[in-house]
N, C-alpha and C. Protein backbone atom coordinates (compact mmCIF):
# COMPACT_ATOMS: atom_id res chain seq x y z
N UNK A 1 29.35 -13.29 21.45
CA UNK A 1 29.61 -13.77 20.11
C UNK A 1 30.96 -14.48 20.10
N UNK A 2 31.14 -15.70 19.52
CA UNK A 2 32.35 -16.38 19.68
C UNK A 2 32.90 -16.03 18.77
N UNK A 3 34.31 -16.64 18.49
CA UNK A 3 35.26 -15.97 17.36
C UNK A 3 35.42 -16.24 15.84
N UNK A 4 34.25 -17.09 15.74
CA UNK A 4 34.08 -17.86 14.40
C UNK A 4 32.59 -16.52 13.83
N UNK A 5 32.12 -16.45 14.52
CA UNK A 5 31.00 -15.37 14.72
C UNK A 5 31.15 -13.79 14.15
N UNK A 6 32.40 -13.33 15.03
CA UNK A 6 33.38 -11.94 14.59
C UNK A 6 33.37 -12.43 13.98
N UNK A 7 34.32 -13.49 12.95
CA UNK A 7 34.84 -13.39 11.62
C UNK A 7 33.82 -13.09 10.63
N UNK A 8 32.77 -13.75 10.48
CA UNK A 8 31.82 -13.60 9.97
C UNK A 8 31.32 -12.16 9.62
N UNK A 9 31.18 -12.04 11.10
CA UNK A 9 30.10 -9.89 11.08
C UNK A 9 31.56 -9.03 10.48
N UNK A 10 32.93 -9.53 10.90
CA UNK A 10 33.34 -8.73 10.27
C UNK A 10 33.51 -8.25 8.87
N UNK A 11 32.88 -9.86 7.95
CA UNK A 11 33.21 -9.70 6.46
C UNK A 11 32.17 -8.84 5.68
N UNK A 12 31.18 -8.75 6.96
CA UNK A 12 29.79 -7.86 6.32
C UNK A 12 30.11 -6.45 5.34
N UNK A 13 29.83 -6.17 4.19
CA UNK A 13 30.24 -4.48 3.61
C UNK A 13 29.39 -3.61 4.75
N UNK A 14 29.78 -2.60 5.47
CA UNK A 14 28.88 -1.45 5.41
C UNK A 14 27.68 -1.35 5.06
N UNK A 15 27.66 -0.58 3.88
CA UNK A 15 26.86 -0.85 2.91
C UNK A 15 25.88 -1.58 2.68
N UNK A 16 26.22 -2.67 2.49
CA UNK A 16 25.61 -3.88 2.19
C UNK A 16 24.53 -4.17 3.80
N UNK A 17 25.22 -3.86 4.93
CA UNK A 17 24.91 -4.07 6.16
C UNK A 17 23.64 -3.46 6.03
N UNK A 18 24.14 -1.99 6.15
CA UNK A 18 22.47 -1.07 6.27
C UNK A 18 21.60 -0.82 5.15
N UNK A 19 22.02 -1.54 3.99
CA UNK A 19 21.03 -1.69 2.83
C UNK A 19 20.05 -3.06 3.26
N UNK A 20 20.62 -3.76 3.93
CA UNK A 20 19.46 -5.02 4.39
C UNK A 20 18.89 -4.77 5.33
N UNK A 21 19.27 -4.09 6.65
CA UNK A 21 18.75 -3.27 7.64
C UNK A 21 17.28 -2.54 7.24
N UNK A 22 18.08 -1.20 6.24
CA UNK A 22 16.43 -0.27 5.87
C UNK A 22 15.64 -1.31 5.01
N UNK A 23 16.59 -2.21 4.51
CA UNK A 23 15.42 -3.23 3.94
C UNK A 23 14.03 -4.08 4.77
N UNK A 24 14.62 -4.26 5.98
CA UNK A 24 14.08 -5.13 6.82
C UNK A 24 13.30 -4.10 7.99
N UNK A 25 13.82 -2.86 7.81
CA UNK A 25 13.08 -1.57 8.43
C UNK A 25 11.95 -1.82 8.00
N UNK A 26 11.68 -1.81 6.82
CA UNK A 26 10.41 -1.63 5.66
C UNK A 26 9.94 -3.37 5.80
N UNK A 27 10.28 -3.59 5.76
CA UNK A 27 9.56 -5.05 5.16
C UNK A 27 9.39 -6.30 6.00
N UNK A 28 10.34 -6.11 6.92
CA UNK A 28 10.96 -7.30 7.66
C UNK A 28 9.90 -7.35 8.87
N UNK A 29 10.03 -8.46 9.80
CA UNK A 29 9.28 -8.85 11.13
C UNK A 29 9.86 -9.54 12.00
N UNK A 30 9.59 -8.91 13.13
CA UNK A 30 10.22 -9.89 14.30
C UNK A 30 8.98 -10.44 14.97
N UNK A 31 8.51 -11.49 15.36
CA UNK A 31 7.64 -12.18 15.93
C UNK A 31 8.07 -13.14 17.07
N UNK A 32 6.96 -13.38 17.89
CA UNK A 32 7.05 -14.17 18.36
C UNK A 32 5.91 -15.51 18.85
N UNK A 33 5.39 -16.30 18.24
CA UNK A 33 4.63 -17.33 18.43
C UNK A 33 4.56 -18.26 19.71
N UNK A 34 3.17 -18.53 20.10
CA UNK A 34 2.82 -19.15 21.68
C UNK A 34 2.09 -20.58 20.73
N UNK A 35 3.06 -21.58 21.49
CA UNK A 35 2.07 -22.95 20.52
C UNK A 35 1.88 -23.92 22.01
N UNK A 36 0.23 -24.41 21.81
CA UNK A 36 0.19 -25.41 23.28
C UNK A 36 0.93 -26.44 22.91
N UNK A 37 1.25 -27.25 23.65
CA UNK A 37 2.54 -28.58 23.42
C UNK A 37 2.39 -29.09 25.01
N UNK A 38 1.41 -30.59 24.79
CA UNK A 38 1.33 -31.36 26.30
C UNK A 38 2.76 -31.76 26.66
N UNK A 39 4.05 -31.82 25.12
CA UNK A 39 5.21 -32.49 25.50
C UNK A 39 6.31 -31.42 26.41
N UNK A 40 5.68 -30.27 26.61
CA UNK A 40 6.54 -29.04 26.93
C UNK A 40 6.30 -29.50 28.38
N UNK A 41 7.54 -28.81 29.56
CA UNK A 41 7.05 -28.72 31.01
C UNK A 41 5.86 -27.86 31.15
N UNK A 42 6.05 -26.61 30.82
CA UNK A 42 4.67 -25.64 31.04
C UNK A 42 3.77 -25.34 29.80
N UNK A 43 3.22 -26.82 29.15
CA UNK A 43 2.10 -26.95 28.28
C UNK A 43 2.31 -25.67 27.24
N UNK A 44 3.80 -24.61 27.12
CA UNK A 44 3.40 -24.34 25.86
C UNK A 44 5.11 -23.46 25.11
N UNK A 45 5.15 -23.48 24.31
CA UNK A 45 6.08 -23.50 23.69
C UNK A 45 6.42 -22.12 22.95
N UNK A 46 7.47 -21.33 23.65
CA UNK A 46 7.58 -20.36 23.04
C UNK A 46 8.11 -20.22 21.30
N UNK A 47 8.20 -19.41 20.27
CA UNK A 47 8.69 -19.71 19.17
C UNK A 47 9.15 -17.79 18.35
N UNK A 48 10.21 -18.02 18.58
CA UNK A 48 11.03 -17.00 18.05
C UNK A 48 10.86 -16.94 16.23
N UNK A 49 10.31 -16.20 15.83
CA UNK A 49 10.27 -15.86 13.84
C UNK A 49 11.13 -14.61 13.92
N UNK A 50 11.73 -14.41 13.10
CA UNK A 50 12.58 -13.14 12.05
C UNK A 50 12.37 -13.53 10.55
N UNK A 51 11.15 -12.58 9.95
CA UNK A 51 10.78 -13.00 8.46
C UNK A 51 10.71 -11.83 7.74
N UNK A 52 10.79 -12.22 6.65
CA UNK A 52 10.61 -10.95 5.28
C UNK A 52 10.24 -11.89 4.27
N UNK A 53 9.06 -11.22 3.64
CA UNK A 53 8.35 -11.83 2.45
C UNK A 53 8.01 -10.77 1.30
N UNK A 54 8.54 -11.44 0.35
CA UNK A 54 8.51 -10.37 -0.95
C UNK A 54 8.20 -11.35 -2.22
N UNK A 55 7.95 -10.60 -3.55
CA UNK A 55 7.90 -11.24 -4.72
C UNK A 55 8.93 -11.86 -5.13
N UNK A 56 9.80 -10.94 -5.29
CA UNK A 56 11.22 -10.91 -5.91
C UNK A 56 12.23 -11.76 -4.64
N UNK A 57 12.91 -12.81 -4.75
CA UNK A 57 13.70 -13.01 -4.06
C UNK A 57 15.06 -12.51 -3.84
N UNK A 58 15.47 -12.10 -5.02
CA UNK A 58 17.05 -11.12 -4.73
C UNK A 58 17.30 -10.97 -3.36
N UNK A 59 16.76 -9.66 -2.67
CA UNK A 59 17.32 -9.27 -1.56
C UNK A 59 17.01 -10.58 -0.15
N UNK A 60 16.03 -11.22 -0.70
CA UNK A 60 16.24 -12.14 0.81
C UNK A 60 17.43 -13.21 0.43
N UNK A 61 17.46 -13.33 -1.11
CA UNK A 61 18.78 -14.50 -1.00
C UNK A 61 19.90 -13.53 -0.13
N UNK A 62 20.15 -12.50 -0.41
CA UNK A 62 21.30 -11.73 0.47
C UNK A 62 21.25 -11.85 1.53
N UNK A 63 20.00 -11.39 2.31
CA UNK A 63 19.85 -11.55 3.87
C UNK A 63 20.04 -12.82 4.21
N UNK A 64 19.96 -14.05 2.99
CA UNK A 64 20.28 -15.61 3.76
C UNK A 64 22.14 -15.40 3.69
N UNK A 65 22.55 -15.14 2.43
CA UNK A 65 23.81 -15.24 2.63
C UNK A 65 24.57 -14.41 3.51
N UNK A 66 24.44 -13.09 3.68
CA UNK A 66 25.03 -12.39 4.36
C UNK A 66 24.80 -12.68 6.43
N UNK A 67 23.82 -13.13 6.66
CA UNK A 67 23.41 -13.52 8.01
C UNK A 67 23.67 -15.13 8.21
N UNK A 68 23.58 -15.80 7.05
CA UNK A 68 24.07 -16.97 7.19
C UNK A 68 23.21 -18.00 7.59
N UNK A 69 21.79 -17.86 7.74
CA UNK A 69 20.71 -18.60 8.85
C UNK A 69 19.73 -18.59 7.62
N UNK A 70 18.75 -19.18 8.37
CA UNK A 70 17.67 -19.19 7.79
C UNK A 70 17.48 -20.03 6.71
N UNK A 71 16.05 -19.82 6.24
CA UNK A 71 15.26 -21.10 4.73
C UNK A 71 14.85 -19.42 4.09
N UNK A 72 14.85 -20.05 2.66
CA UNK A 72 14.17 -19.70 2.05
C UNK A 72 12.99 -20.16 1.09
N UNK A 73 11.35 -20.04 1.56
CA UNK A 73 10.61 -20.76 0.85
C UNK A 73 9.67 -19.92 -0.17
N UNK A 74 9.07 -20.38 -0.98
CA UNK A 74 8.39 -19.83 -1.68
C UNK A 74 6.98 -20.41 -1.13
N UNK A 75 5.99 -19.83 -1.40
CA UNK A 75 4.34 -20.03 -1.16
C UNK A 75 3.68 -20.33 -2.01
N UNK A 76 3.37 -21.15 -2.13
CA UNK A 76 2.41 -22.18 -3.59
C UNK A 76 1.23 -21.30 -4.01
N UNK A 77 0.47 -20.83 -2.95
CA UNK A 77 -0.62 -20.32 -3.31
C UNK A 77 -0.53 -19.31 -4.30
N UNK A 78 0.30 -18.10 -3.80
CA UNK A 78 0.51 -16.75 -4.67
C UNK A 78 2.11 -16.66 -5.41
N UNK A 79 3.04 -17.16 -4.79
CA UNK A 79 4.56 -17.22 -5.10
C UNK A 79 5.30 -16.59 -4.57
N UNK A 80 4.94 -15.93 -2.97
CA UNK A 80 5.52 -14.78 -2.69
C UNK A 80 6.78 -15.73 -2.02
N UNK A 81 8.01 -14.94 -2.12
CA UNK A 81 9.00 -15.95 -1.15
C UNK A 81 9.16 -15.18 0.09
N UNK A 82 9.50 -16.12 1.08
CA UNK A 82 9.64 -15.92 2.69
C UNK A 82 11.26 -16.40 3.40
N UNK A 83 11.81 -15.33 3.71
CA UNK A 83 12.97 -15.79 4.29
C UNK A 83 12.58 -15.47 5.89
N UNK A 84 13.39 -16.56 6.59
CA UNK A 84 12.74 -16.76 7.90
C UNK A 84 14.03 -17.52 8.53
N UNK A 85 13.55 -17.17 9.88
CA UNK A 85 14.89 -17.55 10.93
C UNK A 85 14.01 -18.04 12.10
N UNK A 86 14.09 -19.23 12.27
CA UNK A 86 13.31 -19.30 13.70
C UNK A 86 14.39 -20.49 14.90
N UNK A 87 14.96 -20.68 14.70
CA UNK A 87 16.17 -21.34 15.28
C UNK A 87 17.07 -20.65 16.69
N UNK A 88 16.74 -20.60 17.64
CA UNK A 88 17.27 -19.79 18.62
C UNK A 88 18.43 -19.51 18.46
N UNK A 89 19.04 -20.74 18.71
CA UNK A 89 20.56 -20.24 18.66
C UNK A 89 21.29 -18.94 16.95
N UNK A 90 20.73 -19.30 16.24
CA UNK A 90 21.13 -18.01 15.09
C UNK A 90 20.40 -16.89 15.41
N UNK A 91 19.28 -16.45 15.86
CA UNK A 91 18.65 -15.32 16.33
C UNK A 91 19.56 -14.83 17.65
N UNK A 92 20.17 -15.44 18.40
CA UNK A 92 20.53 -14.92 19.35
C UNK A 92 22.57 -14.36 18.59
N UNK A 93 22.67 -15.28 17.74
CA UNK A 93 24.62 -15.20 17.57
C UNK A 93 23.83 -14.51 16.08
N UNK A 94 22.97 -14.10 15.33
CA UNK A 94 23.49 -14.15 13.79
C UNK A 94 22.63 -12.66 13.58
N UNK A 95 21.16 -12.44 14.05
CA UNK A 95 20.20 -11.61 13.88
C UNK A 95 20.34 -10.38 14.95
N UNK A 96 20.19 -10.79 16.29
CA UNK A 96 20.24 -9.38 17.04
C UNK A 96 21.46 -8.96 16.49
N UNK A 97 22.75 -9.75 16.66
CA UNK A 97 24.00 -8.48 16.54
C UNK A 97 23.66 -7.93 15.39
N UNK A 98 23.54 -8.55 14.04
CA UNK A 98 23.07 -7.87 12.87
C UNK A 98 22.22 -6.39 13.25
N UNK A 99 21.46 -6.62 13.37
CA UNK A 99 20.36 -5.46 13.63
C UNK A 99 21.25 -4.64 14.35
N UNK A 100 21.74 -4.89 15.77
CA UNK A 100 22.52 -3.97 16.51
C UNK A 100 23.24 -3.43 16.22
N UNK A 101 24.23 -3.85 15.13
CA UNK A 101 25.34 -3.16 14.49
C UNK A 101 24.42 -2.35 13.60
N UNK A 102 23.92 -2.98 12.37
CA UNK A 102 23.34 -1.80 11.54
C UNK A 102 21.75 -1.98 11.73
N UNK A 103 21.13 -0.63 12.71
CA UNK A 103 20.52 -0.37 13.86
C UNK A 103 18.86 0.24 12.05
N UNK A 104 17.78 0.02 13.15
CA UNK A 104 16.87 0.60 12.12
C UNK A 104 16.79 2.16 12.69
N UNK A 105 15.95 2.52 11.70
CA UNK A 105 15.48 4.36 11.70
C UNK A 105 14.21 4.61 12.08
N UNK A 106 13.11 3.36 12.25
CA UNK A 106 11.73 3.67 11.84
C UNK A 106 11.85 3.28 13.75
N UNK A 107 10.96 4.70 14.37
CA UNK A 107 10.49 3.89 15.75
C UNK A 107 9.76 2.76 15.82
N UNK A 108 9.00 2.34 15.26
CA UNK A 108 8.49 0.86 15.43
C UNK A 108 8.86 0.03 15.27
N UNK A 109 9.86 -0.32 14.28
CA UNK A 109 10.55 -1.57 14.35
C UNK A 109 11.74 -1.41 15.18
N UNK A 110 12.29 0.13 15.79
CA UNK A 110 13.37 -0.19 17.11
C UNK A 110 12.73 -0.79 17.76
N UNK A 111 11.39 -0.78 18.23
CA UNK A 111 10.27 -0.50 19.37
C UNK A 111 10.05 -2.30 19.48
N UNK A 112 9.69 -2.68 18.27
CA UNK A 112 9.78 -4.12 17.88
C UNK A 112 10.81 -4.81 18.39
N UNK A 113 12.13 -4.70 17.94
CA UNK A 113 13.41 -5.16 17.56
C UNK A 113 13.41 -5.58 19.31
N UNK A 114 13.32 -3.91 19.77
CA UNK A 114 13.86 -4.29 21.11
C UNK A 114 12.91 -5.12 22.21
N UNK A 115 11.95 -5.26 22.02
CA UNK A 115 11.03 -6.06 22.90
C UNK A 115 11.37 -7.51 22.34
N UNK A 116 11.75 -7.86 20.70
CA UNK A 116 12.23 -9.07 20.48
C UNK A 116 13.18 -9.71 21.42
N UNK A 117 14.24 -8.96 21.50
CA UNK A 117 15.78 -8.87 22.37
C UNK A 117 15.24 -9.19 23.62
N UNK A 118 14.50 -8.56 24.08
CA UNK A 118 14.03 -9.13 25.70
C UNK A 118 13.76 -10.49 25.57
N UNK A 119 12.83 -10.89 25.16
CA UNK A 119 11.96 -12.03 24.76
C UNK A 119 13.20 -12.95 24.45
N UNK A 120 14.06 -13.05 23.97
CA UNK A 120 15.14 -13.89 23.11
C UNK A 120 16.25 -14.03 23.93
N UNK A 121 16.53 -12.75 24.96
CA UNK A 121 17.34 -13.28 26.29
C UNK A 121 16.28 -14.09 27.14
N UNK A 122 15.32 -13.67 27.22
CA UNK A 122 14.66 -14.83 28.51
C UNK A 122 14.55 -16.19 27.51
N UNK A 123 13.90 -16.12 27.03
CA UNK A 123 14.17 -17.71 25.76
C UNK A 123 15.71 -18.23 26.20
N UNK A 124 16.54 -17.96 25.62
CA UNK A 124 18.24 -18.01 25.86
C UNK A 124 18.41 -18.73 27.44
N UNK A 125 18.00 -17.81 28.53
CA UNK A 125 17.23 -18.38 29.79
C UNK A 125 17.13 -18.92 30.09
N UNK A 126 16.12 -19.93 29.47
CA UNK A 126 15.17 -20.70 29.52
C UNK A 126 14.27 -20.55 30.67
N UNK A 127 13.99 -18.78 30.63
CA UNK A 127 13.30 -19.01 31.80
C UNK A 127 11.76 -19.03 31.26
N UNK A 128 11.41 -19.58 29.99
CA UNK A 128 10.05 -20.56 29.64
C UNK A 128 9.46 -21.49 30.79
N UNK A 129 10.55 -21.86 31.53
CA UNK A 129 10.63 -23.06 32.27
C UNK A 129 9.90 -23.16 33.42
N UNK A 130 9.75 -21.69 33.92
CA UNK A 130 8.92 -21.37 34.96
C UNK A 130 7.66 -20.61 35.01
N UNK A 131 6.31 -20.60 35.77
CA UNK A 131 5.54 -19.92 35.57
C UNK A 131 5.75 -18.61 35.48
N UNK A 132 6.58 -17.61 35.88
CA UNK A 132 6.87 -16.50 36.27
C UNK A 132 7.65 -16.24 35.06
N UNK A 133 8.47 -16.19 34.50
CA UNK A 133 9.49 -16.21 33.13
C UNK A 133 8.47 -16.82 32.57
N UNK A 134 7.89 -17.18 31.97
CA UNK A 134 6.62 -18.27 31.14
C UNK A 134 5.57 -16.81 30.79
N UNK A 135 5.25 -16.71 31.85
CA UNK A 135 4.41 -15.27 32.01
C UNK A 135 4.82 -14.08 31.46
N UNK A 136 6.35 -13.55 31.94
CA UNK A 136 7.07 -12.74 31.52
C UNK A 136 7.30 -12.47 30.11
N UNK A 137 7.66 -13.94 29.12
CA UNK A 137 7.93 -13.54 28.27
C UNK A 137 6.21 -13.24 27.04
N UNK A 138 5.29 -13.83 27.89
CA UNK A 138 4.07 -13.75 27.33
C UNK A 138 3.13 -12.35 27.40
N UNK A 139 3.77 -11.88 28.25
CA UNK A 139 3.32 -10.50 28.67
C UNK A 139 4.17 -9.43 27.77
N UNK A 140 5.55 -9.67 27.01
CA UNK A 140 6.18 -8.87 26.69
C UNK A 140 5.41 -9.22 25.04
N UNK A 141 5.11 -10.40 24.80
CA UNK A 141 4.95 -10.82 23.68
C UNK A 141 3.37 -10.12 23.19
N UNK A 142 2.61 -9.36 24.17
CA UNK A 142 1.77 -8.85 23.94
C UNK A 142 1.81 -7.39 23.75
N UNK A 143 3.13 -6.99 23.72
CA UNK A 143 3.46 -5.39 23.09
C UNK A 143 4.34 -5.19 21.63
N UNK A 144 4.26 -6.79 21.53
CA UNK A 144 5.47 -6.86 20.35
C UNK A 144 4.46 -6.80 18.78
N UNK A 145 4.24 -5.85 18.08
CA UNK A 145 3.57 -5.71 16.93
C UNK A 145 2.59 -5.05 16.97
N UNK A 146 2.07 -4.24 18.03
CA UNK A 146 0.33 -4.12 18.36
C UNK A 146 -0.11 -3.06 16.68
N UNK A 147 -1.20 -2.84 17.14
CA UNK A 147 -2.27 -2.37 15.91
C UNK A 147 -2.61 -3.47 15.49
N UNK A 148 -3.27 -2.70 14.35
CA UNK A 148 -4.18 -3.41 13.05
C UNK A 148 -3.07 -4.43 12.41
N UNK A 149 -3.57 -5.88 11.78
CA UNK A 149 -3.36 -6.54 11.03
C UNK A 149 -2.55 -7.62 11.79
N UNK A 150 -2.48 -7.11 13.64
CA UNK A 150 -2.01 -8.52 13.97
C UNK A 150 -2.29 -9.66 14.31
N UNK A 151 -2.40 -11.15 13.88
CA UNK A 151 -3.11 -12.19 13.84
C UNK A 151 -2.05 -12.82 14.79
N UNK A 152 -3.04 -13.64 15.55
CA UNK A 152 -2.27 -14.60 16.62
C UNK A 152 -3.46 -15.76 16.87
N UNK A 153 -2.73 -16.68 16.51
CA UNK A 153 -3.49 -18.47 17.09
C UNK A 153 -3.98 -17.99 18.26
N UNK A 154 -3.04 -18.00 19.40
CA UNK A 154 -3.51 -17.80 20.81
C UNK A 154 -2.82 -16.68 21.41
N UNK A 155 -3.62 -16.21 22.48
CA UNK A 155 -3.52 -14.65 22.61
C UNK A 155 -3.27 -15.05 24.64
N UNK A 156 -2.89 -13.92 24.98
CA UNK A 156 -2.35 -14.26 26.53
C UNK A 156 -4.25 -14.45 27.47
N UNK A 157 -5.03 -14.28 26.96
CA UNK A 157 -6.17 -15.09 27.83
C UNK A 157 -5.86 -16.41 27.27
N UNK A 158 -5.45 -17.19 26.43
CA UNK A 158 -5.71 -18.48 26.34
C UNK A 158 -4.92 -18.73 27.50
N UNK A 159 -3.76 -18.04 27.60
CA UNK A 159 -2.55 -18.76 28.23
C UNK A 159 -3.36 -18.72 29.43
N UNK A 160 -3.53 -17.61 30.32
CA UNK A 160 -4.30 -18.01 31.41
C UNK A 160 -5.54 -18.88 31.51
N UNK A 161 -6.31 -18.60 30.31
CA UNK A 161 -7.21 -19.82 30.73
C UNK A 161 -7.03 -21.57 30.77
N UNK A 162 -5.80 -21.44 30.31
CA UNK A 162 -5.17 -22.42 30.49
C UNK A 162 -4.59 -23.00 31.92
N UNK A 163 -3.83 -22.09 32.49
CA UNK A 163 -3.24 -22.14 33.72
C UNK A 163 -4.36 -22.79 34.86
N UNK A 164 -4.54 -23.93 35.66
CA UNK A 164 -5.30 -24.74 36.78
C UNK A 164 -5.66 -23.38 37.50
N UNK A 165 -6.99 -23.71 38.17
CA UNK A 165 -7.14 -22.73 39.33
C UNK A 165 -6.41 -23.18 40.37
N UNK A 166 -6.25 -22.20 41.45
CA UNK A 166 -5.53 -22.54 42.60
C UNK A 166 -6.63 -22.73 43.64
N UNK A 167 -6.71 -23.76 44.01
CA UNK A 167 -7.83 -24.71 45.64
C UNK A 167 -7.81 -24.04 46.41
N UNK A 168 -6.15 -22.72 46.79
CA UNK A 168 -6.19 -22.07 48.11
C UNK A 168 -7.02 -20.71 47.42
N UNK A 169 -7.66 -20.88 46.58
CA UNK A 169 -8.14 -19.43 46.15
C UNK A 169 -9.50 -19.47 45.38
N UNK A 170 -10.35 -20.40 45.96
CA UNK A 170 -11.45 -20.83 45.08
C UNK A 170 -13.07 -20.11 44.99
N UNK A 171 -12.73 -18.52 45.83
CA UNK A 171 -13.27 -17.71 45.59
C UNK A 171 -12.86 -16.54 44.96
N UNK A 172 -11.55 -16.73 44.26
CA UNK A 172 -10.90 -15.42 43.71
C UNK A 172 -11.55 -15.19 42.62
N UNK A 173 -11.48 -14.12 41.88
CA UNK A 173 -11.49 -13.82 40.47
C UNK A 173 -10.74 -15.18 39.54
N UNK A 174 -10.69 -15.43 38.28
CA UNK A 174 -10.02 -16.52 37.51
C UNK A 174 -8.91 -15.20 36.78
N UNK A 175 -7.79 -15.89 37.02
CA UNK A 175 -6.16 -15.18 37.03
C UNK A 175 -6.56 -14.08 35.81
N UNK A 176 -7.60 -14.83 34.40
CA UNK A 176 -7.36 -13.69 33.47
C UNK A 176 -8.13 -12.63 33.47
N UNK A 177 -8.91 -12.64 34.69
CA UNK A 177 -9.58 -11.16 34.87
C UNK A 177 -8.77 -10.05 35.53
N UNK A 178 -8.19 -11.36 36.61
CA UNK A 178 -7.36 -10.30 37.60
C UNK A 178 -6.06 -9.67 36.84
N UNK A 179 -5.63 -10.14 35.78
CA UNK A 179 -4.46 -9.57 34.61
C UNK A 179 -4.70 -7.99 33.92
N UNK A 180 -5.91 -8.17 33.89
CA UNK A 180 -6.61 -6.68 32.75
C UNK A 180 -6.92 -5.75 33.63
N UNK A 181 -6.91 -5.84 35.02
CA UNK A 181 -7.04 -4.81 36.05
C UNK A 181 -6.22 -3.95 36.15
């Protein structure tokens, strides 16, 4: 964290800190999105979310001011508003330390939080860049939220069925069978 950064976390209240915390215990999400992109080196594009969506906007205007990042939009359809962070560089200087300093209570969103943190140092990385880190962070991204109600565009068989077969191996299994073994 650079020193413009401290100044900042230091002006945070207490208070105020772990009242947005258990807020975001309860309500909040850490995600992480897989989008194909022919313009990417390895055809696909990792995408870091930190969101909370509620009726009432009060407490997410706080979480914008007090963290300093993020949009806040509202949703046409129903009106619910969505505060959201998807910008690497503030997830890595504005959101983990947040969280880290004032830490959640609920095991699942530590459980969350911290598989985010993995995912967001290799992002940071850029080890997207390679098949192996590419893989890595797609494999972690498949423990991040599990149960009921989680929706995903594309799921880690796309990614492999995506991936070319290999010529020196053209009697093997196809990579996404040999994954679930």
């Amino acid at each position: 964290m650079n020193q413009k950064n401290q100044q900042w976390f230091k002006q945070i209240p207490r208070p105020t800190g772990y009242y947005l915390a258990g807020f975001v215990d309860g309500e909040g999400s850490f995600n992480v999105s897989l989008r194909k992109r022919d313009d990417h080196t390895m055809k696909w594009q990792i995408v870091l979310n930190f969101s909370v969506a509620q009726i009432d906007k009060t407490v997410l205007s706080l979480l914008k001011r007090y963290l300093g990042c993020g949009k806040l939009n509202q949703r046409r359809q129903d009106g619910i508003w969505i505060y959201s962070v998807i910008n690497p560089l503030a997830i890595n200087e504005r959101i983990i330390p947040f969280f880290k300093k004032f830490n959640f209570l609920s095991s699942k969103t530590k459980r969350n939080f911290s598989i985010f943190c993995k995912i967001a140092k290799l992002v940071n990385a850029h080890s997207y860049l390679t098949p192996e880190g590419l893989e890595m962070i797609i494999q972690l991204r498949e423990k991040l939220n599990e149960g009921r109600g989680r929706k995903r565009k594309y799921s880690i068989h796309d990614y492999f069925d995506s991936l070319p077969e290999d010529p020196q191996r053209l009697h093997a299994r196809p990579r996404a069978l040999r994954k679930e073994k």
